[in-house]
N, C-alpha and C. Protein backbone atom coordinates (compact mmCIF):
# COMPACT_ATOMS: atom_id res chain seq x y z
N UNK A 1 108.54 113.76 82.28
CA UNK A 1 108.89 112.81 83.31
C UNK A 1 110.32 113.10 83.77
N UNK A 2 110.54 113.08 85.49
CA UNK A 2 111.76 113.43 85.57
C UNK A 2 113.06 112.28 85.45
N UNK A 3 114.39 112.67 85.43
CA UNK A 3 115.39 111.76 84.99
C UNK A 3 115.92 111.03 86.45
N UNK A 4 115.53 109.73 87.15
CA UNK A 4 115.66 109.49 88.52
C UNK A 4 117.14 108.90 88.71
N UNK A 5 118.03 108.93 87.78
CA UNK A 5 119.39 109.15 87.44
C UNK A 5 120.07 110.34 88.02
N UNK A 6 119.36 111.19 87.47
CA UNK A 6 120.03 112.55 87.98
C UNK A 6 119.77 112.75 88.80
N UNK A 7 118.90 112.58 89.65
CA UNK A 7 118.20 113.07 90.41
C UNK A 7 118.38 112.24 92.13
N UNK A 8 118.81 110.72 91.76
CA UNK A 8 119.03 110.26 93.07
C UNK A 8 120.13 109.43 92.76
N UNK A 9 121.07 109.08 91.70
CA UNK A 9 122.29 108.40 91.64
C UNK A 9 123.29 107.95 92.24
N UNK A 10 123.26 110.20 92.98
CA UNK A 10 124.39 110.20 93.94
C UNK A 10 124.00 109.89 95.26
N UNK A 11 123.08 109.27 95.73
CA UNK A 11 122.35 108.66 96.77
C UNK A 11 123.05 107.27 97.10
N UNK A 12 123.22 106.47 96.09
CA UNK A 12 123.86 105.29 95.89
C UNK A 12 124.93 105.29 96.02
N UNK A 13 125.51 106.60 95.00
CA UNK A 13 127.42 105.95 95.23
C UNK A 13 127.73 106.74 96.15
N UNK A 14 127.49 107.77 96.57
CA UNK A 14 127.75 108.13 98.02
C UNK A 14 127.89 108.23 99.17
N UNK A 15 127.93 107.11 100.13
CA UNK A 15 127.35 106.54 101.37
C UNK A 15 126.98 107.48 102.29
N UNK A 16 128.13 108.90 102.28
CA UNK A 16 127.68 110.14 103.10
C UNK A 16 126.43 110.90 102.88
N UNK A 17 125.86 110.37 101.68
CA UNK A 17 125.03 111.76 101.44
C UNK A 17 123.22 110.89 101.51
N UNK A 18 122.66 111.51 102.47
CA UNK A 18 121.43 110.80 103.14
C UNK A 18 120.43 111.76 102.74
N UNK A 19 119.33 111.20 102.50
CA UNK A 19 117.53 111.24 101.79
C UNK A 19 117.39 111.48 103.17
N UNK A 20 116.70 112.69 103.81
CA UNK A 20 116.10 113.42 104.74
C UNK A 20 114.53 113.08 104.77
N UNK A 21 114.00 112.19 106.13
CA UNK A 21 112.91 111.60 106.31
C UNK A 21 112.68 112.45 107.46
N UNK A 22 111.82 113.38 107.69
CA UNK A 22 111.09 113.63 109.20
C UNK A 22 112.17 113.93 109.68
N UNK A 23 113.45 114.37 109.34
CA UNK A 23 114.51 115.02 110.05
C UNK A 23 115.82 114.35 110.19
N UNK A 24 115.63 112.66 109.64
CA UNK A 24 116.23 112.06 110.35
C UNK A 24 117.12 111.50 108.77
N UNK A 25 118.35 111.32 108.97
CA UNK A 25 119.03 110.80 107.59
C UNK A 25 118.92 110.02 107.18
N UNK A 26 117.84 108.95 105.95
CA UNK A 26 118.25 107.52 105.76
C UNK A 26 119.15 107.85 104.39
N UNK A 27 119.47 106.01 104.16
CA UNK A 27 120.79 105.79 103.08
C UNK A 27 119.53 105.89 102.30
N UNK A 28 119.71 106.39 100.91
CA UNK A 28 118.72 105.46 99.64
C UNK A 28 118.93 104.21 98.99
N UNK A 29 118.44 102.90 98.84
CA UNK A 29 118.58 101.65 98.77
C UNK A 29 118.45 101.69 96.92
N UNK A 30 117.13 102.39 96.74
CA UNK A 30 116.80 101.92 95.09
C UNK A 30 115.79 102.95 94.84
N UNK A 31 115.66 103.19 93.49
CA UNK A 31 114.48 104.42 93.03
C UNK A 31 113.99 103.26 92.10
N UNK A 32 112.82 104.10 91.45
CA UNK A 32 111.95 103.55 90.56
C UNK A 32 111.07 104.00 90.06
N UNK A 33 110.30 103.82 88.82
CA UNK A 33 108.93 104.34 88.40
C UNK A 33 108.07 103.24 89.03
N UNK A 34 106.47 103.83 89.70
CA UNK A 34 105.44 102.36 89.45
C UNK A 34 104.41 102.70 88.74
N UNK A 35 103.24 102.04 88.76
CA UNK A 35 102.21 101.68 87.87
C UNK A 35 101.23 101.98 88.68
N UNK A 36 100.17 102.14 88.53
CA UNK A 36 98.49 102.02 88.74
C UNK A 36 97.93 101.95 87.51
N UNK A 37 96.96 100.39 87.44
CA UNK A 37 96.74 100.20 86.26
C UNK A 37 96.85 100.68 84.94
N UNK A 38 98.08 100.33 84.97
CA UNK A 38 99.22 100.34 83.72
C UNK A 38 99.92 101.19 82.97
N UNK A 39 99.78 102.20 83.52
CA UNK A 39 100.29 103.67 83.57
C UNK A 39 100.89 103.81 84.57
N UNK A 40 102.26 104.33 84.09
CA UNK A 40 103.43 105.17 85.18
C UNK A 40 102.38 106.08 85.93
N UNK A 41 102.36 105.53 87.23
CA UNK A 41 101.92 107.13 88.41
C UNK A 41 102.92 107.64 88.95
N UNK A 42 103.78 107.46 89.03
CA UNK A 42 105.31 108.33 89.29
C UNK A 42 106.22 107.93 89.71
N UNK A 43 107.15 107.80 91.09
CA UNK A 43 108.21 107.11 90.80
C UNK A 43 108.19 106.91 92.61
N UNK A 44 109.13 106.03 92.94
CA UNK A 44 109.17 106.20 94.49
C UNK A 44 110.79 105.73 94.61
N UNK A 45 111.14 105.97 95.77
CA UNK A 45 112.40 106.19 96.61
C UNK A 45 112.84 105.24 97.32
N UNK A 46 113.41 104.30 97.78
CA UNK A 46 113.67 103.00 98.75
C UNK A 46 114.69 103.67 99.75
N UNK A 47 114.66 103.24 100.93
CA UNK A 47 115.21 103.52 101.91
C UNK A 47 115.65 102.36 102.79
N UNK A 48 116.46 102.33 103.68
CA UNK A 48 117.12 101.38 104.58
C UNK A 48 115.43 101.03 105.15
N UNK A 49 114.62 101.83 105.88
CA UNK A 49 113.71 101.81 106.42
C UNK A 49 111.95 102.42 105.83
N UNK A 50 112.40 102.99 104.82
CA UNK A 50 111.10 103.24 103.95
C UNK A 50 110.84 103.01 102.48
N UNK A 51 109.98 103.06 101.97
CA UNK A 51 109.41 102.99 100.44
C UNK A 51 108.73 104.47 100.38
N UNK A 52 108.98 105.71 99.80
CA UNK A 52 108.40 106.45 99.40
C UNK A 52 107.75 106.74 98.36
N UNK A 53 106.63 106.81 98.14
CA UNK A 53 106.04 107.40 96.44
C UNK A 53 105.61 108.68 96.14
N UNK A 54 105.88 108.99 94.77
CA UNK A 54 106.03 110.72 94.44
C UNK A 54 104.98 110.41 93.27
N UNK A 55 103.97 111.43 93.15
CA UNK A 55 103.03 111.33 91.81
C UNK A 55 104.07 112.10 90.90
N UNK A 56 103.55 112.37 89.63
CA UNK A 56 103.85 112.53 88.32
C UNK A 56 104.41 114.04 88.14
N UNK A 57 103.54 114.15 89.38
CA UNK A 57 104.01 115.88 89.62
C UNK A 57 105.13 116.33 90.65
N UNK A 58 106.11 115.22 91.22
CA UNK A 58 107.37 114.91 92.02
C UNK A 58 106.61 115.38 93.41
N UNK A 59 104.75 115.33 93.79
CA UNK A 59 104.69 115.68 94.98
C UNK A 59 104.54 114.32 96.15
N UNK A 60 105.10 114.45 97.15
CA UNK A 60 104.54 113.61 97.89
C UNK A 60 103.56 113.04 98.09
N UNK A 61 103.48 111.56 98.04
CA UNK A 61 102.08 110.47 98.50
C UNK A 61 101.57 110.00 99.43
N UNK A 62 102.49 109.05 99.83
CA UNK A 62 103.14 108.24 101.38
C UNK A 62 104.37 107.83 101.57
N UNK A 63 103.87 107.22 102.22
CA UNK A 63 105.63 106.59 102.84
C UNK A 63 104.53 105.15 103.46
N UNK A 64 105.86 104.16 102.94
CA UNK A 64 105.51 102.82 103.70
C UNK A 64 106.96 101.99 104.54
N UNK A 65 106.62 101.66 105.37
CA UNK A 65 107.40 101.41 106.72
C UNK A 65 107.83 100.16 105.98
N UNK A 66 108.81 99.37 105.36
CA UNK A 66 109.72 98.12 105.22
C UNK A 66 109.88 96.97 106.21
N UNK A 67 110.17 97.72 107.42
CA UNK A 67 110.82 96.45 108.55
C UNK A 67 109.29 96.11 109.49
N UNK A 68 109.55 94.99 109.42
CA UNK A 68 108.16 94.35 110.29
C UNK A 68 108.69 94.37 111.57
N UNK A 69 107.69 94.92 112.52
CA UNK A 69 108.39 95.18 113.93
C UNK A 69 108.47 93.47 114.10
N UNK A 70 109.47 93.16 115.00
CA UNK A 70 109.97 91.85 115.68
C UNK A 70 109.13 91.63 116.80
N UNK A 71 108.85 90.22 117.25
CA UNK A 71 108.76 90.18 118.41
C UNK A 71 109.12 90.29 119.65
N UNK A 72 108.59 90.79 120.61
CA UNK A 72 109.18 91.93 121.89
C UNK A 72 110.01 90.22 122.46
N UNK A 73 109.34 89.16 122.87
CA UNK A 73 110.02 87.72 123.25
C UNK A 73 109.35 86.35 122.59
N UNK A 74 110.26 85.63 122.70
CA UNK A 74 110.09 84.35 122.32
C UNK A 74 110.33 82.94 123.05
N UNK A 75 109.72 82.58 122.96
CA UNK A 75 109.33 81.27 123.95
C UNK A 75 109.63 79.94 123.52
């Protein structure tokens, strides 16, 4: 299992140094291991604007979008 310390730490205390999404720089917010019934399936990534998850094998899963689009107006 990899060490997500080492591996994304300097994500946090660094404000310059940005997690590369589709080209575009986000900050990293928080890492983590998760679960599928009850077993670590690997770990995922938090972003200003995404949730990423990595299987066991550090390969890419998905990506889930955070911000709920707003309403265009309000009445």
């Amino acid at each position: 299992m990899i060490n997500l310390d080492e591996r994304y730490h300097n994500y946090l205390t660094n404000p310059e140094k940005k997690f590369r999404i589709d080209g575009i720089g986000e900050r990293v917010r928080g890492y983590g291991y998760h679960c599928e019934d009850g077993d670590i399936a690997g770990h995922y990534v938090m972003t200003d604007n995404y949730k990423l998850f990595y299987d066991r094998q550090e390969q890419f899963v998905r990506k889930e979008a955070l911000k709920v689009a707003e309403t265009l107006t309000s009445k």
